[in-house]
N, C-alpha and C. Protein backbone atom coordinates (compact mmCIF):
# COMPACT_ATOMS: atom_id res chain seq x y z
N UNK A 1 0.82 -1.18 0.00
CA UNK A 1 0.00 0.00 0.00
C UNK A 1 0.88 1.26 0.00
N UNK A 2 1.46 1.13 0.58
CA UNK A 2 3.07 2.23 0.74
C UNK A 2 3.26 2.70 -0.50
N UNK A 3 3.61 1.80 -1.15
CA UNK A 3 4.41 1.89 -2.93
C UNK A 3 3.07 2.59 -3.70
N UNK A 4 2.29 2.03 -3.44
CA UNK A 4 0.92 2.89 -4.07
C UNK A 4 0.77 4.55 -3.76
N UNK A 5 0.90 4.50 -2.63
CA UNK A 5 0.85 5.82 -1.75
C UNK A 5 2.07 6.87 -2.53
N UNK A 6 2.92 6.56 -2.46
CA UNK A 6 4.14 7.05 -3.13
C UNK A 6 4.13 6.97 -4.49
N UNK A 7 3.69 6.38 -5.43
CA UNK A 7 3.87 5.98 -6.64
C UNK A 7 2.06 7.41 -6.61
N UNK A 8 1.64 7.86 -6.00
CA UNK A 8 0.43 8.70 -6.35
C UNK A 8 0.72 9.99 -6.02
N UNK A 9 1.85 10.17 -5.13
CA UNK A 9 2.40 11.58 -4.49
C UNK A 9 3.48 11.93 -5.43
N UNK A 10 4.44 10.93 -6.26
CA UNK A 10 5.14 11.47 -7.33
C UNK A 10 3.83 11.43 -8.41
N UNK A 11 3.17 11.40 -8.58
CA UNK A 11 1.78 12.00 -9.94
C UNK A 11 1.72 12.82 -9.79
N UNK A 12 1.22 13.58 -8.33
CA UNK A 12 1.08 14.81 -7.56
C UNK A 12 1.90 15.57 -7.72
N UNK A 13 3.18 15.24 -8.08
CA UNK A 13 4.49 16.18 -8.08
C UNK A 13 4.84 16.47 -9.07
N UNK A 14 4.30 16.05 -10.15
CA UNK A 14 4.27 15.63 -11.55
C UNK A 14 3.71 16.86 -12.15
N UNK A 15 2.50 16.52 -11.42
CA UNK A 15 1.42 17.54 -12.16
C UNK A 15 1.27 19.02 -11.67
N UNK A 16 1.59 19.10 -10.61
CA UNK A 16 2.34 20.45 -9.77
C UNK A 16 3.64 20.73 -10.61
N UNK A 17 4.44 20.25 -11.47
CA UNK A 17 5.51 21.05 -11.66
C UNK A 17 5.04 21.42 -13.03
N UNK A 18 4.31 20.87 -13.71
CA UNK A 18 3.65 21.19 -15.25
C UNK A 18 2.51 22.46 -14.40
N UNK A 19 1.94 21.87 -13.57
CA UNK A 19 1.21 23.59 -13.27
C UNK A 19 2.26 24.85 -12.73
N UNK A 20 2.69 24.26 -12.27
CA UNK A 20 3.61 25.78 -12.08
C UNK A 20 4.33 26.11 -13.08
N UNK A 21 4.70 25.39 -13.65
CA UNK A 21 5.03 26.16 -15.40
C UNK A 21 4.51 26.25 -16.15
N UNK A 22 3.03 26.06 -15.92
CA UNK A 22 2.38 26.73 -17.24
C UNK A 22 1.05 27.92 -16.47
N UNK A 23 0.83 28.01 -15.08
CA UNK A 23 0.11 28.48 -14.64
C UNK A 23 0.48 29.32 -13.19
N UNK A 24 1.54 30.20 -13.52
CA UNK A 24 2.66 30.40 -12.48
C UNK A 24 1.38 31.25 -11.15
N UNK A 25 0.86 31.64 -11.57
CA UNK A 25 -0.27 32.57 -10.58
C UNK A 25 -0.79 31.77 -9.46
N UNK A 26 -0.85 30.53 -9.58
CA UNK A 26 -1.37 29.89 -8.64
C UNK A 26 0.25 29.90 -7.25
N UNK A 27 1.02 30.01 -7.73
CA UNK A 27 2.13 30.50 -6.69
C UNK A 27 1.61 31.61 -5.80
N UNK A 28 1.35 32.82 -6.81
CA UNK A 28 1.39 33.82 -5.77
C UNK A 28 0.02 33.93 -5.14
N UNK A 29 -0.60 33.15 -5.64
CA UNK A 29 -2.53 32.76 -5.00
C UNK A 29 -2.28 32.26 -3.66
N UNK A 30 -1.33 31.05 -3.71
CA UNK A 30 -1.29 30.29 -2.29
C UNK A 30 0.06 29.80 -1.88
N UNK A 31 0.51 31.14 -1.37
CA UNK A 31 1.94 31.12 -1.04
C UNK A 31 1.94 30.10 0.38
N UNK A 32 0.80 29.18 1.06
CA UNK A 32 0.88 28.48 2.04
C UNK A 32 1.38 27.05 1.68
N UNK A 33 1.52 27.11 0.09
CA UNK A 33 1.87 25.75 -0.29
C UNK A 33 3.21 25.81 -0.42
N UNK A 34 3.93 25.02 -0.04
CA UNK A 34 5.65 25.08 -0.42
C UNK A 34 5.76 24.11 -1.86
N UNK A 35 5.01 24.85 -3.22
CA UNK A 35 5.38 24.23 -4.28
C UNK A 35 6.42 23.71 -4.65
N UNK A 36 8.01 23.82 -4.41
CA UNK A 36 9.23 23.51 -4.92
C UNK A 36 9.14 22.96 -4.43
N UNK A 37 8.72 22.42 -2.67
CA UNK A 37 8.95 21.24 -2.08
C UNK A 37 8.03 20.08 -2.64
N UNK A 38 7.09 19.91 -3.19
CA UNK A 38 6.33 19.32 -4.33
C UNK A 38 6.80 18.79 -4.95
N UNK A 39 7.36 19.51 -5.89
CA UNK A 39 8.46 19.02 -7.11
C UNK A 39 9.35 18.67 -6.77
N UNK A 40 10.22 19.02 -5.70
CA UNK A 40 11.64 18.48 -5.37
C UNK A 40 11.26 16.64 -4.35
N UNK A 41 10.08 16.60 -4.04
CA UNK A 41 9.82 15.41 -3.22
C UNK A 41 9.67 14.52 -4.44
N UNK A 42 9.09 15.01 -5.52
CA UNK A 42 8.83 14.17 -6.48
C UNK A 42 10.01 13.67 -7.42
N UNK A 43 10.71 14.74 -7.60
CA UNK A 43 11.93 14.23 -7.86
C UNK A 43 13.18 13.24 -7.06
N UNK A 44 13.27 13.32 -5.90
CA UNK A 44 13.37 12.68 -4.72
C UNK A 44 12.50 11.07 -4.85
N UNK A 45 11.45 10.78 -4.81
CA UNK A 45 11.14 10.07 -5.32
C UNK A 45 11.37 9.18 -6.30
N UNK A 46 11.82 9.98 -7.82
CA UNK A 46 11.89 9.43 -9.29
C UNK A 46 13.22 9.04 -9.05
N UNK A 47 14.32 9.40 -8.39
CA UNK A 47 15.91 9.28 -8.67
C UNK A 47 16.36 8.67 -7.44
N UNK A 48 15.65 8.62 -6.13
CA UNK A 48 16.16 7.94 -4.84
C UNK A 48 15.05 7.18 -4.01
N UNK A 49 14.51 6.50 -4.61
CA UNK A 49 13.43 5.91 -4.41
C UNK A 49 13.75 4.74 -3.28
N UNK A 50 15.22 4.24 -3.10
CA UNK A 50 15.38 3.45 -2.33
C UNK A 50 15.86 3.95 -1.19
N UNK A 51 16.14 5.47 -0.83
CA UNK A 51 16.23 6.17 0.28
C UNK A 51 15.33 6.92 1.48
N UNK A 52 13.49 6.17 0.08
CA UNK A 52 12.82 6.87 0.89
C UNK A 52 12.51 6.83 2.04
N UNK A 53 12.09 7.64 3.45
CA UNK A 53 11.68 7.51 4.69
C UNK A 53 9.90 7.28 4.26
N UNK A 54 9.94 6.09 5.00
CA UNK A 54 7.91 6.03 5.17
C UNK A 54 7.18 7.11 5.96
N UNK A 55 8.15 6.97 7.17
CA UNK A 55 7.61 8.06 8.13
C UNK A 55 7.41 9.17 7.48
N UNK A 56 8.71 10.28 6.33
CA UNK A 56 7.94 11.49 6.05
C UNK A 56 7.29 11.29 4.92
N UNK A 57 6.85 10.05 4.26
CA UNK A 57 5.73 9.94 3.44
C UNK A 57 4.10 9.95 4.05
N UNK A 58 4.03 9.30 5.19
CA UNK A 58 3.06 9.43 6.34
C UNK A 58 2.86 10.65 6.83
N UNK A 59 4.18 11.62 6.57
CA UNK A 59 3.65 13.01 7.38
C UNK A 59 3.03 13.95 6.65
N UNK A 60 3.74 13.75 5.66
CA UNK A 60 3.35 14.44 3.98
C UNK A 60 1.79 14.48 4.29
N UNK A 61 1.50 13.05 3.72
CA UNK A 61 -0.35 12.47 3.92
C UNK A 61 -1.35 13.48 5.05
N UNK A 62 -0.47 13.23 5.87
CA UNK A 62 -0.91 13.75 7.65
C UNK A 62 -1.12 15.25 7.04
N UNK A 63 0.10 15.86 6.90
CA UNK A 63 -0.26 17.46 7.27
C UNK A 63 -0.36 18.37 6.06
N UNK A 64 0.15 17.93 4.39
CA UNK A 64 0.34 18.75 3.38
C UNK A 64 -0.29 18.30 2.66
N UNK A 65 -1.29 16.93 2.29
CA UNK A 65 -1.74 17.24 1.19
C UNK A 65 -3.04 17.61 1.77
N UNK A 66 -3.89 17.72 2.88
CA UNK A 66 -5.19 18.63 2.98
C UNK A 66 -5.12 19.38 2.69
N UNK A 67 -3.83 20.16 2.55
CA UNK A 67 -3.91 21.95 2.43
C UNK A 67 -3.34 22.06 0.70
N UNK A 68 -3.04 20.74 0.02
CA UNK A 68 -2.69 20.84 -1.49
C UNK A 68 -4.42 20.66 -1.71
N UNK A 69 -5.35 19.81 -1.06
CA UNK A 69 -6.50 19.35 -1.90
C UNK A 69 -7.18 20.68 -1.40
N UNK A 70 -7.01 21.10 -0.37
CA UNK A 70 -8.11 22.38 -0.41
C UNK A 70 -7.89 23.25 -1.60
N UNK A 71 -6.69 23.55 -1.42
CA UNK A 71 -6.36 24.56 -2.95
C UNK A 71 -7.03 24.20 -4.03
N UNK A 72 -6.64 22.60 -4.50
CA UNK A 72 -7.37 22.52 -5.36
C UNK A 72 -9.28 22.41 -5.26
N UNK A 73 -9.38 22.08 -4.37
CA UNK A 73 -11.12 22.07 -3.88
C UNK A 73 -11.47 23.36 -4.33
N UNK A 74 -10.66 24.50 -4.12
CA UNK A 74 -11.51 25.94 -3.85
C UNK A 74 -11.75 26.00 -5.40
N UNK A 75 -10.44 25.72 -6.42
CA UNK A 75 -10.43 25.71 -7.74
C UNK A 75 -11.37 25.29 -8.59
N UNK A 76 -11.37 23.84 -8.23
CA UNK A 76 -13.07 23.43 -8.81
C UNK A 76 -14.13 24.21 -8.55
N UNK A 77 -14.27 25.08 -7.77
CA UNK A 77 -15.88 25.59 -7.32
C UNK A 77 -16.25 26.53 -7.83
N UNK A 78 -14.84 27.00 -8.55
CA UNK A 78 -14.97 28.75 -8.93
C UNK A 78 -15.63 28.61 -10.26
N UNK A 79 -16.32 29.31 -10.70
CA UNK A 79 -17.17 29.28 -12.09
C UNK A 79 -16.27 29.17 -13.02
């Protein structure tokens, strides 16, 4: 389940670094997100995959992506 978990947070990181380069505004919209840390976890991921810690994959889950899905939550709602 782990490998799943991780193998869905580099998607996440994926698709956060194609949005921030093609949709840079959402940076200065929600400066509460540490976007580079996004991309750099995901990259972290793609190139050291056998270094990863579970624990800060568990914390990730725990405390940063509610506040990645709200962002995106608010996004969907807007007309």
């Amino acid at each position: 389940m782990l490998d799943a978990i991780v193998t869905r947070l580099q998607a996440i990181g994926e698709n956060v670094k194609k949005l921030v380069k093609h949709q840079s505004s959402i940076i200065e919209e929600h400066p509460e997100i540490e976007w580079e840390k996004v991309v750099r976890f995901r990259d972290f991921i793609s190139h050291h995959y056998e270094m990863l810690d579970y624990e800060v994959v568990f914390d990730i889950c725990e405390t940063n992506l509610p506040k990645l899905r709200a962002v995106f939550s608010e996004k969907t709602k807007r007309p």
